[in-house]
C-alpha atoms as a PDB file:
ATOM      1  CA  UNK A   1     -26.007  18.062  21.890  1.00  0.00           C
ATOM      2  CA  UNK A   2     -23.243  20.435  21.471  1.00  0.00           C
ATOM      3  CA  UNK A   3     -20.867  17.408  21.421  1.00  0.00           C
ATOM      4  CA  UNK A   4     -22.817  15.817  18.348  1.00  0.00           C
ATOM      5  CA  UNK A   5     -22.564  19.242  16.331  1.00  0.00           C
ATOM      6  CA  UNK A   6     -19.276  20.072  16.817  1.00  0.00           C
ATOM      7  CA  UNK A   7     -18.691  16.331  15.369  1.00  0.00           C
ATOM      8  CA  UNK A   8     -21.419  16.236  12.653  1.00  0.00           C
ATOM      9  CA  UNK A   9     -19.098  19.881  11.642  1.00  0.00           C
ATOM     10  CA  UNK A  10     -16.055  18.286  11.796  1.00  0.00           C
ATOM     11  CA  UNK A  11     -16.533  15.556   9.485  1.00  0.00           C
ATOM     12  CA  UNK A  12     -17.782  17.924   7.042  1.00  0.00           C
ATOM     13  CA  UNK A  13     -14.747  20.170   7.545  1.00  0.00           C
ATOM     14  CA  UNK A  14     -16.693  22.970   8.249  1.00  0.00           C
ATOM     15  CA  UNK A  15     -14.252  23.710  11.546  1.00  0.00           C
ATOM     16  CA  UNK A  16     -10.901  23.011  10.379  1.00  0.00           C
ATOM     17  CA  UNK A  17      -8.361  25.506   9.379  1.00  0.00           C
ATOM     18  CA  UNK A  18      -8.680  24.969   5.421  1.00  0.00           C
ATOM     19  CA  UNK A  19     -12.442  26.702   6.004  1.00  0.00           C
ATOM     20  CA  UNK A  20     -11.124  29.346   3.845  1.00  0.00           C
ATOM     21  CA  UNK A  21     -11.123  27.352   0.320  1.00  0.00           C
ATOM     22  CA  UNK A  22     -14.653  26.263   1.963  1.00  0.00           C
ATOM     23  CA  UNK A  23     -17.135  24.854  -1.272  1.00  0.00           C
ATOM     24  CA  UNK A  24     -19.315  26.793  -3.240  1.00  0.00           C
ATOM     25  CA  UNK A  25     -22.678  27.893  -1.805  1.00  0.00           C
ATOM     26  CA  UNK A  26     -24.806  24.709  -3.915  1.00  0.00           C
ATOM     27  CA  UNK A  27     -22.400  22.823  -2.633  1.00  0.00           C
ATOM     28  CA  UNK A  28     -22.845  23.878   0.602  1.00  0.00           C
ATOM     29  CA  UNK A  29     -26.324  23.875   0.365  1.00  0.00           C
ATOM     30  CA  UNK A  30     -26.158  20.057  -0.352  1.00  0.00           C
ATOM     31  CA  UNK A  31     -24.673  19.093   3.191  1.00  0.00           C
ATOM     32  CA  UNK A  32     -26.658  17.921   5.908  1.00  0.00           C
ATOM     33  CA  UNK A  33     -26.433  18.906   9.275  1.00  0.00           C
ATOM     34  CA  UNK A  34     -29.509  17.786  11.242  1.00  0.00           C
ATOM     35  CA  UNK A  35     -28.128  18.558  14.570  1.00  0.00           C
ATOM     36  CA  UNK A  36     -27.030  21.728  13.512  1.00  0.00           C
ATOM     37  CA  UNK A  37     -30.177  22.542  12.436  1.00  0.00           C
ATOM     38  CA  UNK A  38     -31.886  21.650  15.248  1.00  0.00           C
ATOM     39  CA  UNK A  39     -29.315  23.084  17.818  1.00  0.00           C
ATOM     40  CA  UNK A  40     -30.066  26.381  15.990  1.00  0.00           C
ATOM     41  CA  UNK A  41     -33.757  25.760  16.331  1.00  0.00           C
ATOM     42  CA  UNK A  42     -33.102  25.796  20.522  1.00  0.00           C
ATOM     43  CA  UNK A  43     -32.531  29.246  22.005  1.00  0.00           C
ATOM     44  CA  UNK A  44     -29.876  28.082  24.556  1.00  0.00           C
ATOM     45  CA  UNK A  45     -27.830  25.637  21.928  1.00  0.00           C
ATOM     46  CA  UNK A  46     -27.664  27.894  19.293  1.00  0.00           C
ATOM     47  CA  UNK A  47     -26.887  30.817  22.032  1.00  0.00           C
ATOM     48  CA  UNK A  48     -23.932  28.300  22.906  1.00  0.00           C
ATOM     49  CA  UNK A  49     -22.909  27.985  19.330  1.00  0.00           C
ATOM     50  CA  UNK A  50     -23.232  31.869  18.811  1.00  0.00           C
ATOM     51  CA  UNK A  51     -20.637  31.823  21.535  1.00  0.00           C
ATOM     52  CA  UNK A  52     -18.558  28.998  20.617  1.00  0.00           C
ATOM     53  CA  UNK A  53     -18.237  30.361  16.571  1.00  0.00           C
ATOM     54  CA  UNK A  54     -17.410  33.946  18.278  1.00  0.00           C
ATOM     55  CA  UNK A  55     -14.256  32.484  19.734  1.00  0.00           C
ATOM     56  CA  UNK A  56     -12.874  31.507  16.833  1.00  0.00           C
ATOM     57  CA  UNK A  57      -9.751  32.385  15.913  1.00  0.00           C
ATOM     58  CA  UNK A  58      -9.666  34.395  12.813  1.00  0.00           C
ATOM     59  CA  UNK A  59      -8.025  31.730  10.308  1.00  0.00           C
ATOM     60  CA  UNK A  60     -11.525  29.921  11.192  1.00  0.00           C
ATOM     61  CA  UNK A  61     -13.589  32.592  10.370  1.00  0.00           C
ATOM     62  CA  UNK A  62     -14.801  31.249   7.094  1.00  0.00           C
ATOM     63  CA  UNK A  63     -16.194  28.597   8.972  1.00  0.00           C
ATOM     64  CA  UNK A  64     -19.345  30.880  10.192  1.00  0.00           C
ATOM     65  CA  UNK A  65     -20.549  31.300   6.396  1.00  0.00           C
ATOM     66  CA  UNK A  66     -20.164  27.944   5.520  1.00  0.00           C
ATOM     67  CA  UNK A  67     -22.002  26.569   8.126  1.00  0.00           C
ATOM     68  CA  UNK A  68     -25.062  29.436   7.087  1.00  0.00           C
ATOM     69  CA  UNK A  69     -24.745  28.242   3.658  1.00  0.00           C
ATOM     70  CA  UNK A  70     -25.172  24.988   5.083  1.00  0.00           C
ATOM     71  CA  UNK A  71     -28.423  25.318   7.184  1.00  0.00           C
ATOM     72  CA  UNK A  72     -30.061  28.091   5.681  1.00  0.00           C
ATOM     73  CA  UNK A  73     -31.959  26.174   2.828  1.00  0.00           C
ATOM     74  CA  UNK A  74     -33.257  23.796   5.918  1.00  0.00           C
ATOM     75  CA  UNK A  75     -33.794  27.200   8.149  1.00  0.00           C
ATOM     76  CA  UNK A  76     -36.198  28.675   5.345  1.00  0.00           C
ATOM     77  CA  UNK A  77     -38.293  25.588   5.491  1.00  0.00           C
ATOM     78  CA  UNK A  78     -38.625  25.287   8.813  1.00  0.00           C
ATOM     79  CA  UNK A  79     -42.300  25.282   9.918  1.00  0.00           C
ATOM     80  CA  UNK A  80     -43.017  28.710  11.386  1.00  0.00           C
ATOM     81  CA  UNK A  81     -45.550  27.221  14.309  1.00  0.00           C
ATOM     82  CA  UNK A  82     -43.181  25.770  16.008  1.00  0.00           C
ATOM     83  CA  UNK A  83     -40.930  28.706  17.012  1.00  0.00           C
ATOM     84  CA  UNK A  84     -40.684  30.750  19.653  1.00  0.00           C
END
């Protein structure tokens, strides 16, 4: 699963070094990232990504906020039943 994230974040540039001239927020908003979202969702992927975005080197920073940007407007929606 990690795999397919990582990928579905690289072809929306969300990883690569130009991250810091990263879209505006609506634009942000407006890419989908269904495995992101539900790698998130999963206590041990989205402890891996936690872990894998925390060892980025600090040119890639701005990739953390865009990816929140990306998933939050899917994270508020999310049914609340279904966590845990």
């Amino acid at each position: 699963m990690l795999d397919g994230i990582l990928e579905e974040l690289r072809a929306n540039a969300l990883t690569d070094a130009s991250a810091r001239n990263v879209q505006s927020r609506s634009a942000l908003a407006s890419i989908p990232l269904p495995l992101t979202l539900q790698g998130l969702l999963n206590a041990e992927v989205g402890l891996a990504l936690e872990l894998i975005f925390g060892a980025l080197p600090p040119e890639r920073l701005a990739a953390v906020p865009a990816v929140s940007y990306a998933v939050a407007p899917d994270l508020t929606r999310a049914p609340v039943g279904g966590l845990q």
